[in-house]
Protein backbone atom coordinates (compact mmCIF):
# COMPACT_ATOMS: atom_id res chain seq x y z
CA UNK A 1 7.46 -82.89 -21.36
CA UNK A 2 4.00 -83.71 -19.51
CA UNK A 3 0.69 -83.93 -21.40
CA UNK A 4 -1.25 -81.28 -23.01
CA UNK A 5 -2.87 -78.40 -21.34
CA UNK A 6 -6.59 -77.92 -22.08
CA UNK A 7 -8.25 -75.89 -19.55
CA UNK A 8 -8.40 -72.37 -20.97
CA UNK A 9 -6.50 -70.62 -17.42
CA UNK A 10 -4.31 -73.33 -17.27
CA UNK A 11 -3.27 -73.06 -20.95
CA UNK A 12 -2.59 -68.67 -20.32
CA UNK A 13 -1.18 -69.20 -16.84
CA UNK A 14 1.42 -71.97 -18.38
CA UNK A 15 2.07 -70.14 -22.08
CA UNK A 16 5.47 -68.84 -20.79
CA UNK A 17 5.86 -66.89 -24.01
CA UNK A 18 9.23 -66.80 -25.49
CA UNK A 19 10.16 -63.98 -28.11
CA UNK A 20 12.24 -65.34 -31.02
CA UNK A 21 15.17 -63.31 -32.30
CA UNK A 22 14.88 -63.35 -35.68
CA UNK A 23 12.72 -62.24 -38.58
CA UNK A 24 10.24 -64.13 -40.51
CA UNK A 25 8.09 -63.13 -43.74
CA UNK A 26 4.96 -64.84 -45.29
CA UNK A 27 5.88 -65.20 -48.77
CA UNK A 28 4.54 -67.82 -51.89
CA UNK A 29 6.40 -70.12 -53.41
CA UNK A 30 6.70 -70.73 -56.86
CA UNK A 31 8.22 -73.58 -59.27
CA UNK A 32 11.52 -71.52 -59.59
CA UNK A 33 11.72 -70.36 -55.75
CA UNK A 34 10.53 -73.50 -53.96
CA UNK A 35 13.92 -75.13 -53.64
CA UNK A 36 15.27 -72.48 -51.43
CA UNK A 37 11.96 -71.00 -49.60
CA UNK A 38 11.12 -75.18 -48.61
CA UNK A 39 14.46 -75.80 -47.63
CA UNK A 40 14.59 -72.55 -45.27
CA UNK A 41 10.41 -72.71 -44.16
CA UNK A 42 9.55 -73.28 -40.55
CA UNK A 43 5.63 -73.56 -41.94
CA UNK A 44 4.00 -74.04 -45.29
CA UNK A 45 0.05 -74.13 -46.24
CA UNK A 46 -1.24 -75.01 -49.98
CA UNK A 47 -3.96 -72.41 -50.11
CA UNK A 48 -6.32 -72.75 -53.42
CA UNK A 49 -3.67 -69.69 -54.29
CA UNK A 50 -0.54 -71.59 -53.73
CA UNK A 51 1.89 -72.81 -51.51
CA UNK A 52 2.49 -69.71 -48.81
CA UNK A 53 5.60 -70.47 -46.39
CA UNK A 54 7.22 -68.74 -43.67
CA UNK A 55 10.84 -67.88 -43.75
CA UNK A 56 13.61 -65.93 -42.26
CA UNK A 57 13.76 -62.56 -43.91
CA UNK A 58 16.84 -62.92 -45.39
CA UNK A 59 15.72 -65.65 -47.62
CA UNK A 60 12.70 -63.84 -48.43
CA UNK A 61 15.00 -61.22 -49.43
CA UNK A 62 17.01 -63.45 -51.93
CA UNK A 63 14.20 -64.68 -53.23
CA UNK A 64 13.29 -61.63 -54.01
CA UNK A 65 10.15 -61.25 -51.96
CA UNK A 66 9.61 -58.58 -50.10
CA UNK A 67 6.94 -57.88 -47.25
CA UNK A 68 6.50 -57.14 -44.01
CA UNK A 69 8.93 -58.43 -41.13
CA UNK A 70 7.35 -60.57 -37.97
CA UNK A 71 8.68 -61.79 -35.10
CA UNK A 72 7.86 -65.64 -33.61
CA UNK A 73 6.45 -65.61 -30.04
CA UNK A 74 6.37 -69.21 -29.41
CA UNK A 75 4.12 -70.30 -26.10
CA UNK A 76 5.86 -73.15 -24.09
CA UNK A 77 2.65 -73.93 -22.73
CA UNK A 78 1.85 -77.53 -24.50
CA UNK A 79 -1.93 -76.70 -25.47
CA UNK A 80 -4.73 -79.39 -25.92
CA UNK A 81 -5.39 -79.36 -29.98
CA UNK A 82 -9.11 -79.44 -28.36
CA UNK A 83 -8.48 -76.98 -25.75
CA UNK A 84 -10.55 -74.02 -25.98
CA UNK A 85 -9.58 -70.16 -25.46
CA UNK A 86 -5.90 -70.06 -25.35
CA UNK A 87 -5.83 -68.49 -28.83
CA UNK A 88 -9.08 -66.11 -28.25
CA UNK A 89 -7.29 -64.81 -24.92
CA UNK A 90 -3.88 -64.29 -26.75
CA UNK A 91 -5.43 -62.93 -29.79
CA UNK A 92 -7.80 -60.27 -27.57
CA UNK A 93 -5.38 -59.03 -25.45
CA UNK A 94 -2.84 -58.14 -28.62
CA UNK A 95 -6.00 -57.11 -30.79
CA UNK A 96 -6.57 -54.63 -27.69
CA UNK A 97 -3.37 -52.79 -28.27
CA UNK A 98 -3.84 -52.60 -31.58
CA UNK A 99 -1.48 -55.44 -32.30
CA UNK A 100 -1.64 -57.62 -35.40
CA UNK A 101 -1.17 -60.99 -34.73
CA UNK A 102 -0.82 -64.45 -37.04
CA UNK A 103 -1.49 -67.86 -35.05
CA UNK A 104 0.41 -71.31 -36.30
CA UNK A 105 -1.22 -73.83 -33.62
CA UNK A 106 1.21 -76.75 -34.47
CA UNK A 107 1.22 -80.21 -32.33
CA UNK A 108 2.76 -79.08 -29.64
CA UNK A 109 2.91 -75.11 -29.15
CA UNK A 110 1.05 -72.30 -30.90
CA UNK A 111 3.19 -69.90 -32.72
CA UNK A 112 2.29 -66.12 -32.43
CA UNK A 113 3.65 -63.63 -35.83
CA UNK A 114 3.82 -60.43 -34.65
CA UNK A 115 4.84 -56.88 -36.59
CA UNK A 116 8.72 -56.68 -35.83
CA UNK A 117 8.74 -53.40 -34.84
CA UNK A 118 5.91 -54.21 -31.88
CA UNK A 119 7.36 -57.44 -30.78
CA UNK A 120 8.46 -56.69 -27.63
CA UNK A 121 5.46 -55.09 -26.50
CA UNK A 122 3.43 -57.74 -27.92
CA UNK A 123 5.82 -59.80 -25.85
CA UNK A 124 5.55 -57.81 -22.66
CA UNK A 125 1.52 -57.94 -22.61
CA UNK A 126 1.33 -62.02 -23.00
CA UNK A 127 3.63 -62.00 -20.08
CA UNK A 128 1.61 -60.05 -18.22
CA UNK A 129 -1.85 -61.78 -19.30
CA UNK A 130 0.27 -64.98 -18.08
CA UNK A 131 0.77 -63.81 -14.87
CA UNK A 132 -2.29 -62.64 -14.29
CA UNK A 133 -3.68 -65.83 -14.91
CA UNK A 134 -1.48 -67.32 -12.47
CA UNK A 135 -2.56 -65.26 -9.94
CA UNK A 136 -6.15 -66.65 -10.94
């Protein structure tokens, strides 16, 4: 893997956005639940509510918390932490299309949570901003 990406294009012409099969849910975690929502979480944040997490579905749905379903578009591109755009651009062109969208920028990649049922779509128009970009 090379270094980070920090120019804005560069960071949308190289974000290669990959759609993740399965189904997340933002849930919080309490004393009795935290063994199995921290065991399954691919994220966690201590909020001055709680700890919220993000797990599959299905272990939302043992835990008995329900909510809605998102789907993980994960950008390849590795982004600059100090890079600036990449999430404006993303966030803009699914906000356009009326598409809700939840950023995790983690160390290496920025994680896009999307409404299930619009995933593909959401999918479909990062490509395209992508390629555009590429084009320049």
């Amino acid at each position: 893997m090379g270094g980070p990406v920090s120019g804005r294009e560069a960071m949308i012409a190289a974000m290669d956005p990959q759609l993740d099969p399965r189904r997340w849910r933002f849930v919080l975690v309490s004393p009795d639940t935290a063994p199995q929502l921290l065991g399954a979480a691919i994220a966690t944040f201590r909020e001055d509510e709680g700890v919220g997490a993000i797990v599959p579905s299905p272990v939302a749905d043992e835990a008995g918390q329900a909510g809605p379903d998102f789907r993980r578009i994960v950008l390849q591109v590795h982004s600059d932490l100090e890079g600036v755009g990449l999430t404006a651009a993303v966030a803009t062109a699914l906000a356009d299309a009326g598409i809700a969208c939840n950023v995790v920028a983690a160390l290496h990649h920025d994680y896009l949570f999307v409404p299930a049922a619009r995933a593909e779509e959401a999918l479909a128009l990062l490509e395209a901003l992508s390629a555009d970009a590429r084009r320049g």
